[in-house]
PDB file of N, CA and C in Angstrom:
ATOM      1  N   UNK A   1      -9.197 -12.612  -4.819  1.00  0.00           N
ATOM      2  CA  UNK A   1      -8.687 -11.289  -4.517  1.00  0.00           C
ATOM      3  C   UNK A   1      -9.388 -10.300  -5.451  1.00  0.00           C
ATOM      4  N   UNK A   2      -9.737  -9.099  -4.823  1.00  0.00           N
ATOM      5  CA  UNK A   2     -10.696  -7.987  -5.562  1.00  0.00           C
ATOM      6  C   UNK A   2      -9.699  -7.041  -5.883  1.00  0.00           C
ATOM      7  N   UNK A   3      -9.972  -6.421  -6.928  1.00  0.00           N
ATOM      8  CA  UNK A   3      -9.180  -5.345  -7.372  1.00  0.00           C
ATOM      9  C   UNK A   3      -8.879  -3.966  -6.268  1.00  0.00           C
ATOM     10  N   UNK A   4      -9.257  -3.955  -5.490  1.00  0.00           N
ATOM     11  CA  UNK A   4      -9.086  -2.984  -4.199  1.00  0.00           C
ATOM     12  C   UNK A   4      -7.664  -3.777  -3.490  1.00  0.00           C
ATOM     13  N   UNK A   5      -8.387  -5.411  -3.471  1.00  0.00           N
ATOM     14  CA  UNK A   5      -6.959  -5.934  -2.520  1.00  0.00           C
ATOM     15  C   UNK A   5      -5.569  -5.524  -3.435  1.00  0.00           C
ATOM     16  N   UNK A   6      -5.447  -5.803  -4.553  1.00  0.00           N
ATOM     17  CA  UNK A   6      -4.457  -6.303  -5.552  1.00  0.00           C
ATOM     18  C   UNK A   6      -3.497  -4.676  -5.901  1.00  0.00           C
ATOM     19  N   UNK A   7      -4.715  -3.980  -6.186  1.00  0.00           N
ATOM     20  CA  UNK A   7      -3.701  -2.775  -6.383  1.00  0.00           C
ATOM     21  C   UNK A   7      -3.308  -1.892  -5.125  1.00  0.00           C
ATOM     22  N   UNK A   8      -4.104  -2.439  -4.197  1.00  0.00           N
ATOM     23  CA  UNK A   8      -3.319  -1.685  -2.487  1.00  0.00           C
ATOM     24  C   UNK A   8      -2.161  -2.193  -2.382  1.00  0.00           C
ATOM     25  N   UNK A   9      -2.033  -3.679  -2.524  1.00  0.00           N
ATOM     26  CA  UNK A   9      -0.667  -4.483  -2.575  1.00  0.00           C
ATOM     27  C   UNK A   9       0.112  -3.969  -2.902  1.00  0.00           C
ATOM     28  N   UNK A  10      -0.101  -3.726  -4.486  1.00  0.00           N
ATOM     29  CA  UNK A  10       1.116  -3.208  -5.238  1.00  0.00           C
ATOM     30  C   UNK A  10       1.420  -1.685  -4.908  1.00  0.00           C
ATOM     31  N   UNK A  11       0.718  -0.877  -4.466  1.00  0.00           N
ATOM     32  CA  UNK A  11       0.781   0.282  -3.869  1.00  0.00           C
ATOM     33  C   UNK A  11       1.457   0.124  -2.618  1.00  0.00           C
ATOM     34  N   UNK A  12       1.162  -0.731  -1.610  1.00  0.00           N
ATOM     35  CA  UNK A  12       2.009  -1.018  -0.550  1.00  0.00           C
ATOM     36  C   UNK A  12       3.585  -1.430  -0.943  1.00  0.00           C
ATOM     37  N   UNK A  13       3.832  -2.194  -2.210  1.00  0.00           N
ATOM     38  CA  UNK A  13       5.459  -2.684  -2.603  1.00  0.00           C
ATOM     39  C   UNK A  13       5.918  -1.365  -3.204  1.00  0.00           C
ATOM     40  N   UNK A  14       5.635  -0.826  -3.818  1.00  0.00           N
ATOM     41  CA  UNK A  14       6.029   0.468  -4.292  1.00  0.00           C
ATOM     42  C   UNK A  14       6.236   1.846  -3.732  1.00  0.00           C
ATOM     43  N   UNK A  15       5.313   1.414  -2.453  1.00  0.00           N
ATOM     44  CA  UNK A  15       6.090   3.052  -1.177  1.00  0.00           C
ATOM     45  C   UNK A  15       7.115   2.031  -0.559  1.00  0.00           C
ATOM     46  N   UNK A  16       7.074   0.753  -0.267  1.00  0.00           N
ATOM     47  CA  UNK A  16       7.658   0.313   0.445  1.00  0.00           C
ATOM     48  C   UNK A  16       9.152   0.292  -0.276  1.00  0.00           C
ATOM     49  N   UNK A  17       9.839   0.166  -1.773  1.00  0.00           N
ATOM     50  CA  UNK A  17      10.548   0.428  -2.745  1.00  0.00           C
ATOM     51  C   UNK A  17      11.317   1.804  -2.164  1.00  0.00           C
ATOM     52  N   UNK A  18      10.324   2.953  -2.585  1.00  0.00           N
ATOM     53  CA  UNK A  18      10.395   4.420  -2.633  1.00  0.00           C
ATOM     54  C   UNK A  18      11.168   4.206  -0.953  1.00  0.00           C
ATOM     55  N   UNK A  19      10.622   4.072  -0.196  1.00  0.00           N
ATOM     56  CA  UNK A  19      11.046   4.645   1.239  1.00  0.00           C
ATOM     57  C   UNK A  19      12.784   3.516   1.174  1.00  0.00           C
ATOM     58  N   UNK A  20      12.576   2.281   1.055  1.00  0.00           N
ATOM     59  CA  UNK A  20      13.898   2.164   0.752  1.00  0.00           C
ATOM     60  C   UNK A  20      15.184   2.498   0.018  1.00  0.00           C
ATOM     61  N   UNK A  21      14.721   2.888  -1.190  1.00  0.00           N
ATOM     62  CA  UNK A  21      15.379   3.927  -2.051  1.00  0.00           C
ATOM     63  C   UNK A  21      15.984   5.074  -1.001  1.00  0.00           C
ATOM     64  N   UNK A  22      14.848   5.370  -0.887  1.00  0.00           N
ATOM     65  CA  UNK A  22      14.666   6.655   0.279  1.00  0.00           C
ATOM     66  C   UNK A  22      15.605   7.069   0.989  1.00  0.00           C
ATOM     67  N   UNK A  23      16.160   5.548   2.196  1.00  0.00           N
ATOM     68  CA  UNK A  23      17.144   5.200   3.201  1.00  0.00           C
ATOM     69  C   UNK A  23      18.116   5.354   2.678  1.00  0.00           C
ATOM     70  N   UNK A  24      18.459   4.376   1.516  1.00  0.00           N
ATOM     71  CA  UNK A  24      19.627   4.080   0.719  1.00  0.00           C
ATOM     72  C   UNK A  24      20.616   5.438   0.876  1.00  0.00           C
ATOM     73  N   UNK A  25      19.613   6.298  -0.096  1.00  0.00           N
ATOM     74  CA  UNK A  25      20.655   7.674  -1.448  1.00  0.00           C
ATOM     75  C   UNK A  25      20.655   8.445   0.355  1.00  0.00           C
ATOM     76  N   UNK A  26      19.804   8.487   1.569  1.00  0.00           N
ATOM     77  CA  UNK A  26      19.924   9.134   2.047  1.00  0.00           C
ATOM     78  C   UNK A  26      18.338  10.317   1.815  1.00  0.00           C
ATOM     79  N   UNK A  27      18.207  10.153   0.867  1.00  0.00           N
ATOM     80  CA  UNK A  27      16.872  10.853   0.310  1.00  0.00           C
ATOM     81  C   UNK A  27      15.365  11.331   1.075  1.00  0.00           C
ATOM     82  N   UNK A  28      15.423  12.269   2.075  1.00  0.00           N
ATOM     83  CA  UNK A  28      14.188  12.102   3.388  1.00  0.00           C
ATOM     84  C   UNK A  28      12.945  11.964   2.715  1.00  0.00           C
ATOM     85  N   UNK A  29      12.959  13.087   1.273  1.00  0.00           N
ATOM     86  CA  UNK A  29      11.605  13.232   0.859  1.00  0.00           C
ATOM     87  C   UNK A  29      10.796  12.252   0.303  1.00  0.00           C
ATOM     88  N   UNK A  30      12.131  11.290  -0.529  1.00  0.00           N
ATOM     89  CA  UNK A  30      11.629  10.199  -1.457  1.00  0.00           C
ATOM     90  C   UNK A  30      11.501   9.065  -0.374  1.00  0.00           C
ATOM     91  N   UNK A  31      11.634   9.127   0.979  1.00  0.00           N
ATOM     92  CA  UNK A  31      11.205   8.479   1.892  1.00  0.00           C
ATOM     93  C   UNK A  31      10.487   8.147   2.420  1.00  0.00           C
ATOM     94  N   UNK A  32       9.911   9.598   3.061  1.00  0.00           N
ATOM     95  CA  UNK A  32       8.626  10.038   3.239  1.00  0.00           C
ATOM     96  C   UNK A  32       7.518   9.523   2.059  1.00  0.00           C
ATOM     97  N   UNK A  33       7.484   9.763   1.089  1.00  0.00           N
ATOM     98  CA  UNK A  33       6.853   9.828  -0.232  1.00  0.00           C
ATOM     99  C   UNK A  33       6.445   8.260   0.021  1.00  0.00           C
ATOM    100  N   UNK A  34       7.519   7.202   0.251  1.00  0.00           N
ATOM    101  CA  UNK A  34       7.032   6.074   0.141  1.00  0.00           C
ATOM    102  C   UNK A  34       6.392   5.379   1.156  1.00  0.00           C
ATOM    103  N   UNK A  35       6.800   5.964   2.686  1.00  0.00           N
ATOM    104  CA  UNK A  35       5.606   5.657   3.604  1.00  0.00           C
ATOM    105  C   UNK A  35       4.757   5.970   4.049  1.00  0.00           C
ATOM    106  N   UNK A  36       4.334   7.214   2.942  1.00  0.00           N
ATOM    107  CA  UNK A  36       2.668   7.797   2.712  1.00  0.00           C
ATOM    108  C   UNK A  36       1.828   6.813   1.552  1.00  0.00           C
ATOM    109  N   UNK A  37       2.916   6.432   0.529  1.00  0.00           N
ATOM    110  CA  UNK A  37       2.214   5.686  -0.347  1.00  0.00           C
ATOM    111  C   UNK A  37       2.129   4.186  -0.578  1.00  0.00           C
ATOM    112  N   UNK A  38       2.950   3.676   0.888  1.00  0.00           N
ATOM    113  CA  UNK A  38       2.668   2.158   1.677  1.00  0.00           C
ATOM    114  C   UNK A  38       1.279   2.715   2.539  1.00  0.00           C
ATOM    115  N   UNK A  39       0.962   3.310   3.138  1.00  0.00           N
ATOM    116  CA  UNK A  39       0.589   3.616   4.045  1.00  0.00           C
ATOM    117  C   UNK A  39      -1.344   3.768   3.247  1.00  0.00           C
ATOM    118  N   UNK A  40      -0.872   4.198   2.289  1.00  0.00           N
ATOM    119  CA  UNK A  40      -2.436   4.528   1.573  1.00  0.00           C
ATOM    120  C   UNK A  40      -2.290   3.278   0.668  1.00  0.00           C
ATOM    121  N   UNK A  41      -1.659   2.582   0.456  1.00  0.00           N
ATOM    122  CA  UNK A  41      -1.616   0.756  -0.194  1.00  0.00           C
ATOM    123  C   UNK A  41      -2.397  -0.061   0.682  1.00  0.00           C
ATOM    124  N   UNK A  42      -1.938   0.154   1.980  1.00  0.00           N
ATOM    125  CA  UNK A  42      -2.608  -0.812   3.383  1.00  0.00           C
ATOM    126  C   UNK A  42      -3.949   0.076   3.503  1.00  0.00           C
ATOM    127  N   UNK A  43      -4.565   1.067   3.333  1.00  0.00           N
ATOM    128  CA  UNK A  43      -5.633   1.171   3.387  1.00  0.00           C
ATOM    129  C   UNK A  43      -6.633   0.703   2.388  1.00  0.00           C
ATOM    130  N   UNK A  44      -6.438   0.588   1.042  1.00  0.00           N
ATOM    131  CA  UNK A  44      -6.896   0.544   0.180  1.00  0.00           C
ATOM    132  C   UNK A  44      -7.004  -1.221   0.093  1.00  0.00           C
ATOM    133  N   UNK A  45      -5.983  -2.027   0.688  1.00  0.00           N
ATOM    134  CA  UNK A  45      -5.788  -3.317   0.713  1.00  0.00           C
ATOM    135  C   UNK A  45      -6.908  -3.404   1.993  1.00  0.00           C
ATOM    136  N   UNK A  46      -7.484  -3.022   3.429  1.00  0.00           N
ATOM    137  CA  UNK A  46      -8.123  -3.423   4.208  1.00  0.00           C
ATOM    138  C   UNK A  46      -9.473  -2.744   3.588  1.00  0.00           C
ATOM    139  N   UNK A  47      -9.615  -1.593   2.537  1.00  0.00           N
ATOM    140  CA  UNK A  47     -10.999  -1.703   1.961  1.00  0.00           C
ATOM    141  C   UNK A  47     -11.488  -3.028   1.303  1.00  0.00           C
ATOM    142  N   UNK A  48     -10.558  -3.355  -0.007  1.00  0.00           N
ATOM    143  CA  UNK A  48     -10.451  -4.335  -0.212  1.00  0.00           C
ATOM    144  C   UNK A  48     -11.020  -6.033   0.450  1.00  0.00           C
ATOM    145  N   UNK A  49     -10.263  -6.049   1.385  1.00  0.00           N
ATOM    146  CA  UNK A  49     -10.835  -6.917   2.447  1.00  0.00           C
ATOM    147  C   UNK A  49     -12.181  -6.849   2.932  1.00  0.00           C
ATOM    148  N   UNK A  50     -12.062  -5.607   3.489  1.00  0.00           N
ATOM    149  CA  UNK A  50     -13.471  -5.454   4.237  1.00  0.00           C
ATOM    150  C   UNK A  50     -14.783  -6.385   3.028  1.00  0.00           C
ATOM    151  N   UNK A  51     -14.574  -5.405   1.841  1.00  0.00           N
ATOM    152  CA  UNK A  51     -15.318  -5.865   0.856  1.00  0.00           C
ATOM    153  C   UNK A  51     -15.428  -7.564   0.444  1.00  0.00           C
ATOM    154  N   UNK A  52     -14.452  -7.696   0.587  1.00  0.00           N
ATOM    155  CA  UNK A  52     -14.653  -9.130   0.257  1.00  0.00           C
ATOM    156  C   UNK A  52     -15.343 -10.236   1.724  1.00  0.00           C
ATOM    157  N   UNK A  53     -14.784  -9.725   2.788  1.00  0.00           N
ATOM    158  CA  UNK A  53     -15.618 -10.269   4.069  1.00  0.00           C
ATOM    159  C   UNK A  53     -17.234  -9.696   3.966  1.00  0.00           C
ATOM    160  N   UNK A  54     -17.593  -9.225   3.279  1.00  0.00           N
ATOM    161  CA  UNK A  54     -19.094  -8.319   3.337  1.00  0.00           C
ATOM    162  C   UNK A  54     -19.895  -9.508   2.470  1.00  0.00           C
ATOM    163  N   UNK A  55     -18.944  -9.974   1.506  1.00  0.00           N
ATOM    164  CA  UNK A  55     -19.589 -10.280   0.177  1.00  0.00           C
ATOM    165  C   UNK A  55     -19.867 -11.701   0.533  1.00  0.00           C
ATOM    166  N   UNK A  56     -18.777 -12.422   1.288  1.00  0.00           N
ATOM    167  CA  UNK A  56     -18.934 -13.675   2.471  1.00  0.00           C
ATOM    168  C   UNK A  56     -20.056 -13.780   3.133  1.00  0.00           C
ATOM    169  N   UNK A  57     -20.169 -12.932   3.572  1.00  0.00           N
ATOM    170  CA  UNK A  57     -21.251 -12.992   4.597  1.00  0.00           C
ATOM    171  C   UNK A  57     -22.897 -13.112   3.931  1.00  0.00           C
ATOM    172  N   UNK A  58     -23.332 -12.870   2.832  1.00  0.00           N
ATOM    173  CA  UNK A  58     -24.110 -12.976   1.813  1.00  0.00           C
ATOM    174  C   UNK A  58     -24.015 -14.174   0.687  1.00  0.00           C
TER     175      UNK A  58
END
């Protein structure tokens, strides 16, 4: 796992946290907040990937 995969991950558990929080208190913004910042976790996790399928292939 490349450091692109690892910290998208944890960027993905941590909006995913936030947006549950979110639900919980009732909270829309701190909701929102966390499935923009799951949302940019899973991108950063399929750069990640990509990179490591590139590096495979070589």
């Amino acid at each position: 796992m490349n450091k692109d995969q690892a910290k998208g991950r944890i960027e993905e558990l941590k909006g995913k946290t936030k947006e549950t929080a979110g639900k919980v208190t009732g909270d829309r913004q701190l909701e929102a907040k966390g499935k923009l910042q799951k949302a940019g976790g899973r991108v950063q996790s399929a750069y990640g990937d990509m990179k490591d399928d590139i590096k495979k292939l070589h």
